[in-house]
PDB file of N, CA and C in Angstrom:
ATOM      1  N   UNK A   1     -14.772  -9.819  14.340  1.00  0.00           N
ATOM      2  CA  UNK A   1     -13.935 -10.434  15.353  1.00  0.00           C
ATOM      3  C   UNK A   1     -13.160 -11.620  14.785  1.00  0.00           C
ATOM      4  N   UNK A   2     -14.043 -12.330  13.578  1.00  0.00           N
ATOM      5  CA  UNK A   2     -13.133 -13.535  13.380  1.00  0.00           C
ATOM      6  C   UNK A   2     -11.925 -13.106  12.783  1.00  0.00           C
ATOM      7  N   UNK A   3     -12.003 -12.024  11.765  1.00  0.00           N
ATOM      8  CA  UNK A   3     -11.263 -11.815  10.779  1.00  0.00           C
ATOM      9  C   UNK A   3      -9.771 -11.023  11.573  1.00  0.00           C
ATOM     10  N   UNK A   4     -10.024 -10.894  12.948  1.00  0.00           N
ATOM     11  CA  UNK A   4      -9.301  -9.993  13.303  1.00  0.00           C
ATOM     12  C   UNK A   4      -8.412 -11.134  13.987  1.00  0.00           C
ATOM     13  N   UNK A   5      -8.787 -12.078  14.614  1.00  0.00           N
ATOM     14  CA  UNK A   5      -8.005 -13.434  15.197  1.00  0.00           C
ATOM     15  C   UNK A   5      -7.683 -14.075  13.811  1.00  0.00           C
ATOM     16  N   UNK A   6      -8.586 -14.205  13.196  1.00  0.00           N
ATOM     17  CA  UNK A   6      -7.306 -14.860  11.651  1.00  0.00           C
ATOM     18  C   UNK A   6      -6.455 -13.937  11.269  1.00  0.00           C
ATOM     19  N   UNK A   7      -5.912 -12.935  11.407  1.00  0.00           N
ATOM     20  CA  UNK A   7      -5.091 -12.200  11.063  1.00  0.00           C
ATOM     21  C   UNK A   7      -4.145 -12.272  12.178  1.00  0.00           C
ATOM     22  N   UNK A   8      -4.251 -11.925  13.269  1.00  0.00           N
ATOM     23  CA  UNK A   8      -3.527 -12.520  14.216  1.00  0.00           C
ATOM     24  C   UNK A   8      -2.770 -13.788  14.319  1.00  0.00           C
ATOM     25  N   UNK A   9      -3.329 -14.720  13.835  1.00  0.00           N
ATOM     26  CA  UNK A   9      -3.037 -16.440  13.418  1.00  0.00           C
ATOM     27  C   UNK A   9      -1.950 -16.439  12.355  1.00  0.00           C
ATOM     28  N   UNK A  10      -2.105 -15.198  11.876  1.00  0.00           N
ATOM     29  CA  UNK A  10      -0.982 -15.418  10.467  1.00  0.00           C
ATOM     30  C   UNK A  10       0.018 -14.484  10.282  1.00  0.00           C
ATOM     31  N   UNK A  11      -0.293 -13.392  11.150  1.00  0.00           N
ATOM     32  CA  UNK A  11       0.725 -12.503  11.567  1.00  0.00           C
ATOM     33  C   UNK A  11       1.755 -12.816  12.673  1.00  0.00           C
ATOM     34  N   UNK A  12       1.107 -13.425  13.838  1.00  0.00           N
ATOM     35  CA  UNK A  12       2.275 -13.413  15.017  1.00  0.00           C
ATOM     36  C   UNK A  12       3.112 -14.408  15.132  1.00  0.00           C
ATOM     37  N   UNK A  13       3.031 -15.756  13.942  1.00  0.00           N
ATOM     38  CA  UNK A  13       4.431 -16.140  13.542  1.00  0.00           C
ATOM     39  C   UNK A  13       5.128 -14.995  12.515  1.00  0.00           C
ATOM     40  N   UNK A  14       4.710 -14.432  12.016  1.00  0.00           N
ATOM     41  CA  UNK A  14       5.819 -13.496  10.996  1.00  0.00           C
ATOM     42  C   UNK A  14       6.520 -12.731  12.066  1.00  0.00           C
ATOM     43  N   UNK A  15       6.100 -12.134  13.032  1.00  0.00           N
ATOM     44  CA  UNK A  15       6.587 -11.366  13.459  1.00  0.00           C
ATOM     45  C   UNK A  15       7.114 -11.549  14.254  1.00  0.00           C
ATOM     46  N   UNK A  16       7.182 -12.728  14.891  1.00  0.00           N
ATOM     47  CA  UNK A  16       7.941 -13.679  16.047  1.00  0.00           C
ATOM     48  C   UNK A  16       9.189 -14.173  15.312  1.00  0.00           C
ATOM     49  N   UNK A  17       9.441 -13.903  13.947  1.00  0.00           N
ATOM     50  CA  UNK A  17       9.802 -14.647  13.113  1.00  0.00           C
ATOM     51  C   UNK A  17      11.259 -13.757  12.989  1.00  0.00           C
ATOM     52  N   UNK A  18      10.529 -12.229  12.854  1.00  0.00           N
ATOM     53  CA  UNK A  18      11.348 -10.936  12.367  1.00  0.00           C
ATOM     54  C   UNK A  18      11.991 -10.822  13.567  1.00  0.00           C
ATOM     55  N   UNK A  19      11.219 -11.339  14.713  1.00  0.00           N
ATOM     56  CA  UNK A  19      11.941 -10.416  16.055  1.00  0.00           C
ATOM     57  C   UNK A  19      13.585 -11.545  16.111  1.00  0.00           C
ATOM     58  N   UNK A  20      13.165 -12.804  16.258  1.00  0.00           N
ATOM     59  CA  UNK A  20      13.734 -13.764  16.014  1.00  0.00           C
ATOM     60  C   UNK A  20      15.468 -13.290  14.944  1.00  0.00           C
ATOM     61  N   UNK A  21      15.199 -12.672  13.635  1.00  0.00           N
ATOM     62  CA  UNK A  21      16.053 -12.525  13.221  1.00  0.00           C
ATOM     63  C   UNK A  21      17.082 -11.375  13.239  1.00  0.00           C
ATOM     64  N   UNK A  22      16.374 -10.105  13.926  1.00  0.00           N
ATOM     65  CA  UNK A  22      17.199  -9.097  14.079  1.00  0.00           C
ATOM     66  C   UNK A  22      17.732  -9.361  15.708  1.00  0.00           C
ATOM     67  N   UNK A  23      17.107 -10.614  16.422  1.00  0.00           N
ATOM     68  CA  UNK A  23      18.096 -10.695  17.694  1.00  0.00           C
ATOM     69  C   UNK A  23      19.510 -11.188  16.984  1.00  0.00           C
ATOM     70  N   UNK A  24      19.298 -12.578  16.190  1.00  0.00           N
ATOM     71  CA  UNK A  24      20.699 -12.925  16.045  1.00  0.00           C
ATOM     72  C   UNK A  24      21.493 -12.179  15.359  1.00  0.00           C
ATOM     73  N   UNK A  25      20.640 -11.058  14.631  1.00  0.00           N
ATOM     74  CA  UNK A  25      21.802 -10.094  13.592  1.00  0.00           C
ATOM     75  C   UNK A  25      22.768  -9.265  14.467  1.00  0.00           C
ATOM     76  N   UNK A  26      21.633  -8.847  15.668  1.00  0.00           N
ATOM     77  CA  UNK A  26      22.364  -8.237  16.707  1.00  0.00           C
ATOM     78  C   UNK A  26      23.624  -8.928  17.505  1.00  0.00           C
ATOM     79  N   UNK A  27      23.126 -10.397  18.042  1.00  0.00           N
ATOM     80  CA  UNK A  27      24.390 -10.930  18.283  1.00  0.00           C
ATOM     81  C   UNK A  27      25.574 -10.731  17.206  1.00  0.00           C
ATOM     82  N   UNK A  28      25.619 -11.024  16.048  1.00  0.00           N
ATOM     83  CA  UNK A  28      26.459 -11.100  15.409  1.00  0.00           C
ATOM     84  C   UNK A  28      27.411  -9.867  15.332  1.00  0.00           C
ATOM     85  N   UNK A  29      26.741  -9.120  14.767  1.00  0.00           N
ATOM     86  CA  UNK A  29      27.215  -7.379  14.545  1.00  0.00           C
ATOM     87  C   UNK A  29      27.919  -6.799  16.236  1.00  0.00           C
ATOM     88  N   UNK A  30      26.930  -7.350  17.252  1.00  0.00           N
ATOM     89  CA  UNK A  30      28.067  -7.007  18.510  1.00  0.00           C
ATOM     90  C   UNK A  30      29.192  -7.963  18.797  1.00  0.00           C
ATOM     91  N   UNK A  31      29.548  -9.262  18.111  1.00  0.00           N
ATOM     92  CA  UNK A  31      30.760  -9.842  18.270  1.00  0.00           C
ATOM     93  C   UNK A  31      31.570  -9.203  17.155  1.00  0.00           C
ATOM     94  N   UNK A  32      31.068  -8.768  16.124  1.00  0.00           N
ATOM     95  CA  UNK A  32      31.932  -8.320  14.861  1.00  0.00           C
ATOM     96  C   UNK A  32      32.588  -7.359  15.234  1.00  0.00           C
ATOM     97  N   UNK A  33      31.995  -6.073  16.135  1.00  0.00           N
ATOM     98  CA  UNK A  33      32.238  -4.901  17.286  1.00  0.00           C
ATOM     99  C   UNK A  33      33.368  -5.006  18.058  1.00  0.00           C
ATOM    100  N   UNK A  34      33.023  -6.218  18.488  1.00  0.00           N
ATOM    101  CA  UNK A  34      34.410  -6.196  19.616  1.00  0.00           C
ATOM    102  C   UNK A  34      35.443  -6.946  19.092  1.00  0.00           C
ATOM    103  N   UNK A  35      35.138  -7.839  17.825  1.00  0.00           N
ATOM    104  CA  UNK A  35      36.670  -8.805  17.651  1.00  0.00           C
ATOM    105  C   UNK A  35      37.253  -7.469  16.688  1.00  0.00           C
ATOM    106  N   UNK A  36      36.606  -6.441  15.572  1.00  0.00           N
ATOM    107  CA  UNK A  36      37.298  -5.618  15.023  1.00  0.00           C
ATOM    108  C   UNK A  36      37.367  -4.376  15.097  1.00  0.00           C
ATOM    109  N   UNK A  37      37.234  -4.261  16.843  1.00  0.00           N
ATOM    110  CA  UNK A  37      37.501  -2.989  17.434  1.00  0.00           C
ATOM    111  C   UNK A  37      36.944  -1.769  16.987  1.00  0.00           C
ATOM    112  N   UNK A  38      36.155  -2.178  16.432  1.00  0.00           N
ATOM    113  CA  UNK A  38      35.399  -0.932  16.466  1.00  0.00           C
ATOM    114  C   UNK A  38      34.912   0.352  17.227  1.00  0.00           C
ATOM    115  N   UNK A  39      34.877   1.519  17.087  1.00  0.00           N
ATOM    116  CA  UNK A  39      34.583   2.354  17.919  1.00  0.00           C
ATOM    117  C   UNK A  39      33.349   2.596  17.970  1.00  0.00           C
ATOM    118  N   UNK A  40      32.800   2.425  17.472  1.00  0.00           N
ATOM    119  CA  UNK A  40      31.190   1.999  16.865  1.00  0.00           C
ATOM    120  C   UNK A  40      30.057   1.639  18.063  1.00  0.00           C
ATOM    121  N   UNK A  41      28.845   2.407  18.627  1.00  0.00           N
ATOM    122  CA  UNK A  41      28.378   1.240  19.653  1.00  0.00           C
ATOM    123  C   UNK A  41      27.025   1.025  19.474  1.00  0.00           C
ATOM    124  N   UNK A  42      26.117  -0.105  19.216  1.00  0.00           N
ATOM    125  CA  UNK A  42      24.895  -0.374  18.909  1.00  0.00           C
ATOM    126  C   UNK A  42      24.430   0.203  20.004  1.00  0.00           C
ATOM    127  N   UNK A  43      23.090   1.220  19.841  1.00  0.00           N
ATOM    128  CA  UNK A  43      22.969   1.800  20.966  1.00  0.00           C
ATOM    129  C   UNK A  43      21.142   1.709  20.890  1.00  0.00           C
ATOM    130  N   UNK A  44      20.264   1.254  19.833  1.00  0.00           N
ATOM    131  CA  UNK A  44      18.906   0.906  19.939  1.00  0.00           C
ATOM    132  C   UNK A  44      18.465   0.186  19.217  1.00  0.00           C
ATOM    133  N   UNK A  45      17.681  -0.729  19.113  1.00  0.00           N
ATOM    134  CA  UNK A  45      16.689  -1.684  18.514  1.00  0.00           C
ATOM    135  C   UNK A  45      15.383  -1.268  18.464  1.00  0.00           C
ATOM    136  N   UNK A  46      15.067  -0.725  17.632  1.00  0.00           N
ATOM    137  CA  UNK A  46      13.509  -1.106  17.626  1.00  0.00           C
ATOM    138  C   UNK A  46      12.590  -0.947  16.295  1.00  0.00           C
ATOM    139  N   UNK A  47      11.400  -2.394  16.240  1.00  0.00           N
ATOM    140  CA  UNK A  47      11.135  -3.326  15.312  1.00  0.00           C
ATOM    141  C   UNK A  47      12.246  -3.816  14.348  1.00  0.00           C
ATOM    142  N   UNK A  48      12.465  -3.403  13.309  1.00  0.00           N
ATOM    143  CA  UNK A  48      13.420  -3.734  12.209  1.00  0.00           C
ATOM    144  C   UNK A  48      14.488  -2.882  11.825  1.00  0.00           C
ATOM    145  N   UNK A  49      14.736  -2.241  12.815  1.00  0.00           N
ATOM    146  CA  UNK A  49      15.779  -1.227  12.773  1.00  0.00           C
ATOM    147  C   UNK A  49      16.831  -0.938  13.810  1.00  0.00           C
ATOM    148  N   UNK A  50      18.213  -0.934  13.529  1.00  0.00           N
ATOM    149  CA  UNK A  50      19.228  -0.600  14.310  1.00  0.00           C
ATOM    150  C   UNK A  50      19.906   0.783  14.697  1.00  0.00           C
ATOM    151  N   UNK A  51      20.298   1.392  15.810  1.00  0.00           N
ATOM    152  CA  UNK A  51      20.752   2.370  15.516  1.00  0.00           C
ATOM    153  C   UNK A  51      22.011   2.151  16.216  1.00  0.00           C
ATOM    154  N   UNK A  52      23.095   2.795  15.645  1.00  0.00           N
ATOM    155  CA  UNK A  52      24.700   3.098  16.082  1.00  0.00           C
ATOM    156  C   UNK A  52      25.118   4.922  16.423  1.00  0.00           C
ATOM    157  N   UNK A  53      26.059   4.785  17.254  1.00  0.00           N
ATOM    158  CA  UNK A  53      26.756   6.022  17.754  1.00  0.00           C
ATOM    159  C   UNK A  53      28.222   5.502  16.681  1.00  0.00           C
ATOM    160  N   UNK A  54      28.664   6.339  15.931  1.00  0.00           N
ATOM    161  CA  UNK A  54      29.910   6.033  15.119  1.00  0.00           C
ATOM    162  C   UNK A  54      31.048   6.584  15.017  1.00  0.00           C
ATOM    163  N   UNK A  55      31.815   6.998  15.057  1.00  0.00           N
ATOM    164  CA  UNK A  55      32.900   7.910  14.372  1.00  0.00           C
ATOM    165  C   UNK A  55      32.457   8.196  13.262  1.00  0.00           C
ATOM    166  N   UNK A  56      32.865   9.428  12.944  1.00  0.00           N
ATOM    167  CA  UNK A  56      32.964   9.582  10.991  1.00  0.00           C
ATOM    168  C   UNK A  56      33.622   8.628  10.274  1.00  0.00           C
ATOM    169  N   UNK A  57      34.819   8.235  11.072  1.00  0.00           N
ATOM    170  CA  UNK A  57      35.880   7.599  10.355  1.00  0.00           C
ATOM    171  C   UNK A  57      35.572   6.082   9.839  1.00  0.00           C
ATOM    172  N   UNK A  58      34.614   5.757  10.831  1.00  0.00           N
ATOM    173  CA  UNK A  58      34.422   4.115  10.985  1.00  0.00           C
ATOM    174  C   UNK A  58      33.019   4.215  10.244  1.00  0.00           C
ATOM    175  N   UNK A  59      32.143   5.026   9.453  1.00  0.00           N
ATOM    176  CA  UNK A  59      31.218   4.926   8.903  1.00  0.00           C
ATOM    177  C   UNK A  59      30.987   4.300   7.785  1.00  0.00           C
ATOM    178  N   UNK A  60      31.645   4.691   6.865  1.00  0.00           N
ATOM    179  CA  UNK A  60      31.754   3.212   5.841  1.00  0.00           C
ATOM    180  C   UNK A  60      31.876   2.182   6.177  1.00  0.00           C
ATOM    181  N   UNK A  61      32.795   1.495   7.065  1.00  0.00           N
ATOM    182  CA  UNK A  61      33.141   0.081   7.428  1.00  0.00           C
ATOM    183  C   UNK A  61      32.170  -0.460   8.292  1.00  0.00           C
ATOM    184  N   UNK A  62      31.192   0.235   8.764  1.00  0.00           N
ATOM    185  CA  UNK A  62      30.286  -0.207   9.989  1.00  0.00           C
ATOM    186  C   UNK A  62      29.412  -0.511   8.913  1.00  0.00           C
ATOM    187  N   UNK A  63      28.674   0.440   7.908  1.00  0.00           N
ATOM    188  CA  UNK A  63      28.051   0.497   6.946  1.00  0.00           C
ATOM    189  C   UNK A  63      27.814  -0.478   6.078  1.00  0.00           C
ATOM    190  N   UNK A  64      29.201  -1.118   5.702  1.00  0.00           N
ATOM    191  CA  UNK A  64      29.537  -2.431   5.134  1.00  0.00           C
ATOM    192  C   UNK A  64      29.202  -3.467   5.559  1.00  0.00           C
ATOM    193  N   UNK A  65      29.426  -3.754   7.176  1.00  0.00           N
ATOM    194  CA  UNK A  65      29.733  -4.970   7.962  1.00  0.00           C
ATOM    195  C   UNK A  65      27.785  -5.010   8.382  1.00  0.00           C
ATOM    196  N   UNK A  66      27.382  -3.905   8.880  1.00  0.00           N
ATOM    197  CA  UNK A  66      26.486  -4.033   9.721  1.00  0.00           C
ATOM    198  C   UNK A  66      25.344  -4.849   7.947  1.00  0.00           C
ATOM    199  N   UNK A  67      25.589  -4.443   6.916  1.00  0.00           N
ATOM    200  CA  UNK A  67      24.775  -4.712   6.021  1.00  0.00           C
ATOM    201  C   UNK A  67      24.978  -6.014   5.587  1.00  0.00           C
ATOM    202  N   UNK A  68      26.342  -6.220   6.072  1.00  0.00           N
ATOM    203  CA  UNK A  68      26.722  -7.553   5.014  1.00  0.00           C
ATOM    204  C   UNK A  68      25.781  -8.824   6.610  1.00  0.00           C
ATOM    205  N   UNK A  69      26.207  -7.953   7.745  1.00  0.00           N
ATOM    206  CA  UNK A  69      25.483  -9.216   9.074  1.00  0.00           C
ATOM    207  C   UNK A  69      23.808  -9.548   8.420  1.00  0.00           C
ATOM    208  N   UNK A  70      23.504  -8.065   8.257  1.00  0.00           N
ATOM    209  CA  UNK A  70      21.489  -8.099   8.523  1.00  0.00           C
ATOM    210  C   UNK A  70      21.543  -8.947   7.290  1.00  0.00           C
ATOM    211  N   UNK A  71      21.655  -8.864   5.951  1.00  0.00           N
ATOM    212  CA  UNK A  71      21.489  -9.467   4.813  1.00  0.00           C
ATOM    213  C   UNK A  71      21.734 -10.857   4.387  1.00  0.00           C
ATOM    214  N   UNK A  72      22.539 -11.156   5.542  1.00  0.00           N
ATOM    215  CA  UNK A  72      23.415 -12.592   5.799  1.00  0.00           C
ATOM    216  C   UNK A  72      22.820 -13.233   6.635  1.00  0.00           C
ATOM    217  N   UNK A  73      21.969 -13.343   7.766  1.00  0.00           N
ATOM    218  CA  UNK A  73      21.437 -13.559   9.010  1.00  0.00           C
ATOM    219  C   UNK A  73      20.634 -14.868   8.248  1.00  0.00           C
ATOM    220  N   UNK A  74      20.082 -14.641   7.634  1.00  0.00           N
ATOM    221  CA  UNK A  74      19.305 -15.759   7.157  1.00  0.00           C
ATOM    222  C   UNK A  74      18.827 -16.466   6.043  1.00  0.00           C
ATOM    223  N   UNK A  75      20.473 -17.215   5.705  1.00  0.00           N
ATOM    224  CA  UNK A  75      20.393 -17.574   4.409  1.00  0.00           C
ATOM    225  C   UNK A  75      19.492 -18.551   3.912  1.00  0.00           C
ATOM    226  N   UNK A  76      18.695 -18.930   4.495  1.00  0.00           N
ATOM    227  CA  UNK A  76      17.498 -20.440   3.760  1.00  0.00           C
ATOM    228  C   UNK A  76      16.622 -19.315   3.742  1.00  0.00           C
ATOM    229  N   UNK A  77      16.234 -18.362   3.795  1.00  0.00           N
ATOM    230  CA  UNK A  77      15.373 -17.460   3.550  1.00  0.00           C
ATOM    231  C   UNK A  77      14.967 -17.255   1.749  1.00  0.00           C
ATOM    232  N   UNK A  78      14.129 -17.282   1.480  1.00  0.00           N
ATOM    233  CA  UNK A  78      13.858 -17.375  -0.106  1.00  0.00           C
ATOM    234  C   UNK A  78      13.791 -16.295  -0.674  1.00  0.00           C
ATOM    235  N   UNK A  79      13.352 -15.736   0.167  1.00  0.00           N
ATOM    236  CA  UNK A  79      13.140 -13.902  -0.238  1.00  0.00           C
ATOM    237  C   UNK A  79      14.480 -13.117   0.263  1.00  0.00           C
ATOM    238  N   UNK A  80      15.189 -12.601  -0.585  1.00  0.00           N
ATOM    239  CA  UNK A  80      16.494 -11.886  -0.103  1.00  0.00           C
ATOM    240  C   UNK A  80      16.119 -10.880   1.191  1.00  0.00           C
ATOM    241  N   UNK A  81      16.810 -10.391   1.841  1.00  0.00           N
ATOM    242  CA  UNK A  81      17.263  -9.332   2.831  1.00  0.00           C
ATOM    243  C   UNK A  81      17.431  -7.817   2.189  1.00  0.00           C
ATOM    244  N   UNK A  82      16.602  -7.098   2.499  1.00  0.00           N
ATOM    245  CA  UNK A  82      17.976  -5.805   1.907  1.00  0.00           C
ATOM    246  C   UNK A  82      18.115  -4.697   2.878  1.00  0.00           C
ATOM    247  N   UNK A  83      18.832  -4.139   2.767  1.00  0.00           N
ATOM    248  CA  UNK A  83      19.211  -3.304   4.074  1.00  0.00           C
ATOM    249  C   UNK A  83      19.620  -1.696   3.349  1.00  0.00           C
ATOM    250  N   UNK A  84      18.361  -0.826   4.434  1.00  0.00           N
ATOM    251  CA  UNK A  84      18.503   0.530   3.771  1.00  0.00           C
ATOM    252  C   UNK A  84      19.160   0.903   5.064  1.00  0.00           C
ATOM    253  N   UNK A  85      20.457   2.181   4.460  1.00  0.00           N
ATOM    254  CA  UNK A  85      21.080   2.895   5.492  1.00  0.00           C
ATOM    255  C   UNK A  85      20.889   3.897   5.624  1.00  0.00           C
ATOM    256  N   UNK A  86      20.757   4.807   6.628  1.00  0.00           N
ATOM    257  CA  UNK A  86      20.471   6.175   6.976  1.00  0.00           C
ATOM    258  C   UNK A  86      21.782   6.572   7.802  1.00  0.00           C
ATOM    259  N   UNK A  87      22.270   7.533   7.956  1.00  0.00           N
ATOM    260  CA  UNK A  87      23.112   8.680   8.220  1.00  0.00           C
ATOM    261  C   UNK A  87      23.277   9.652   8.550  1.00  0.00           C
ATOM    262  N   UNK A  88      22.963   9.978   9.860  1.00  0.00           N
ATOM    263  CA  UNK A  88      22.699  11.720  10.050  1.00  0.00           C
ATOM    264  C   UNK A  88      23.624  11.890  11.744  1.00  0.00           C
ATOM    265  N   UNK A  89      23.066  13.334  11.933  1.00  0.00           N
ATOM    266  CA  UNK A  89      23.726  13.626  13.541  1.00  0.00           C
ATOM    267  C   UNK A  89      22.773  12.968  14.164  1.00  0.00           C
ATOM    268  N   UNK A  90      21.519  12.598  14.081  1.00  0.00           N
ATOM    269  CA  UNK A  90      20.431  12.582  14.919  1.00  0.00           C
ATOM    270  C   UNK A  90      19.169  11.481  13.803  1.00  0.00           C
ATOM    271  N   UNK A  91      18.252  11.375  14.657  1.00  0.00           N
ATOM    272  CA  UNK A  91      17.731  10.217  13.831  1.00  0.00           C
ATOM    273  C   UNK A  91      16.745  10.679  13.153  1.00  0.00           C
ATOM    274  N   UNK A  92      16.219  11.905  12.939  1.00  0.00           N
ATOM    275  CA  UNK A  92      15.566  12.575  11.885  1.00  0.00           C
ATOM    276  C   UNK A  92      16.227  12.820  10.637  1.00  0.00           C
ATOM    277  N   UNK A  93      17.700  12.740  11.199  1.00  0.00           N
ATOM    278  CA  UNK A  93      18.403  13.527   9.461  1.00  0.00           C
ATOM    279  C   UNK A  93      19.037  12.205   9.041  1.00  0.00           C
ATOM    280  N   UNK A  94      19.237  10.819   9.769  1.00  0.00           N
ATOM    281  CA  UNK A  94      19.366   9.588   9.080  1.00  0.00           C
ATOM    282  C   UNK A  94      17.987   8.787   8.694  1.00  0.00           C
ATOM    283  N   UNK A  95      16.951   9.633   8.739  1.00  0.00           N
ATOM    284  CA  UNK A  95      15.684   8.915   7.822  1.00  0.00           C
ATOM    285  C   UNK A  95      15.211  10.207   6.904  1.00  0.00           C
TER     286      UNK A  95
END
Protein backbone atom coordinates (compact mmCIF):
# COMPACT_ATOMS: atom_id res chain seq x y z
CA UNK A 1 0.00 0.00 0.00
CA UNK A 2 2.79 2.39 0.80
CA UNK A 3 4.60 1.86 -2.31
CA UNK A 4 1.52 2.32 -4.26
CA UNK A 5 0.72 6.05 -2.66
CA UNK A 6 4.49 6.84 -3.20
CA UNK A 7 4.08 6.25 -6.64
CA UNK A 8 1.09 8.13 -6.83
CA UNK A 9 3.04 11.15 -5.01
CA UNK A 10 5.39 11.17 -7.91
CA UNK A 11 3.34 10.39 -10.70
CA UNK A 12 0.25 12.75 -10.45
CA UNK A 13 2.37 15.86 -10.77
CA UNK A 14 3.87 14.35 -14.06
CA UNK A 15 0.83 13.79 -15.33
CA UNK A 16 -0.99 16.87 -14.28
CA UNK A 17 1.98 18.22 -15.82
CA UNK A 18 1.44 16.39 -19.44
CA UNK A 19 -2.26 17.13 -19.28
CA UNK A 20 -1.28 20.73 -18.59
CA UNK A 21 0.83 20.80 -21.79
CA UNK A 22 -1.12 19.23 -24.53
CA UNK A 23 -4.10 21.69 -23.32
CA UNK A 24 -2.00 24.70 -24.33
CA UNK A 25 -0.63 22.88 -27.50
CA UNK A 26 -4.20 22.52 -28.28
CA UNK A 27 -4.97 26.12 -27.76
CA UNK A 28 -2.32 27.03 -29.93
CA UNK A 29 -2.71 24.65 -32.99
CA UNK A 30 -6.64 25.72 -32.87
CA UNK A 31 -5.69 29.51 -33.22
CA UNK A 32 -3.01 28.50 -35.88
CA UNK A 33 -6.40 26.69 -37.59
CA UNK A 34 -8.33 29.52 -37.85
CA UNK A 35 -5.79 32.51 -38.45
CA UNK A 36 -4.34 30.09 -41.52
CA UNK A 37 -7.46 28.78 -42.68
CA UNK A 38 -7.05 25.72 -42.60
CA UNK A 39 -9.41 23.08 -43.63
CA UNK A 40 -8.09 20.90 -41.12
CA UNK A 41 -10.32 20.15 -37.85
CA UNK A 42 -8.90 18.89 -34.43
CA UNK A 43 -11.41 16.45 -33.80
CA UNK A 44 -9.91 14.23 -30.46
CA UNK A 45 -7.61 14.37 -27.56
CA UNK A 46 -6.75 11.69 -25.75
CA UNK A 47 -3.72 11.29 -23.19
CA UNK A 48 -0.79 12.48 -25.43
CA UNK A 49 -2.26 12.31 -28.60
CA UNK A 50 -4.12 14.43 -31.19
CA UNK A 51 -6.28 13.50 -33.84
CA UNK A 52 -7.29 15.68 -37.11
CA UNK A 53 -9.92 15.23 -40.02
CA UNK A 54 -7.62 16.77 -43.06
CA UNK A 55 -7.68 17.23 -46.64
CA UNK A 56 -5.00 15.38 -48.55
CA UNK A 57 -3.96 18.62 -49.69
CA UNK A 58 -3.38 20.32 -46.31
CA UNK A 59 -1.46 17.21 -44.92
CA UNK A 60 1.95 18.21 -45.04
CA UNK A 61 1.34 21.71 -43.78
CA UNK A 62 -0.83 20.55 -40.81
CA UNK A 63 1.98 17.97 -40.33
CA UNK A 64 4.52 20.72 -40.11
CA UNK A 65 2.62 23.25 -38.00
CA UNK A 66 0.86 20.79 -35.69
CA UNK A 67 4.68 19.43 -34.91
CA UNK A 68 6.40 22.57 -34.90
CA UNK A 69 3.15 23.77 -31.93
CA UNK A 70 3.57 20.22 -29.75
CA UNK A 71 7.51 20.49 -29.84
CA UNK A 72 7.44 24.22 -29.14
CA UNK A 73 4.82 24.26 -26.26
CA UNK A 74 7.39 24.09 -23.78
CA UNK A 75 10.50 25.59 -24.17
CA UNK A 76 12.19 25.64 -20.41
CA UNK A 77 11.58 22.04 -20.68
CA UNK A 78 15.12 20.26 -20.51
CA UNK A 79 14.20 17.23 -22.12
CA UNK A 80 13.24 18.00 -25.84
CA UNK A 81 9.61 17.22 -27.25
CA UNK A 82 9.34 14.94 -30.17
CA UNK A 83 6.43 14.36 -32.08
CA UNK A 84 5.56 11.05 -33.96
CA UNK A 85 3.03 11.36 -36.92
CA UNK A 86 0.64 8.86 -38.09
CA UNK A 87 -1.49 9.02 -41.29
CA UNK A 88 -4.15 6.90 -42.38
CA UNK A 89 -8.11 6.88 -43.44
CA UNK A 90 -8.89 5.74 -39.99
CA UNK A 91 -6.96 5.48 -36.79
CA UNK A 92 -5.71 1.95 -37.08
CA UNK A 93 -3.89 2.65 -40.40
CA UNK A 94 -2.36 6.07 -38.82
CA UNK A 95 -0.73 3.89 -35.95
Amino acid sequence: MRGFAERNAINAPLQGSAADIIKVAMIRIQKRLQEEQFQAKMILQVHDELNFSCPVEEQERLVAMVREEMEGVCPELRVPLKVDVGIGDNWLEAH
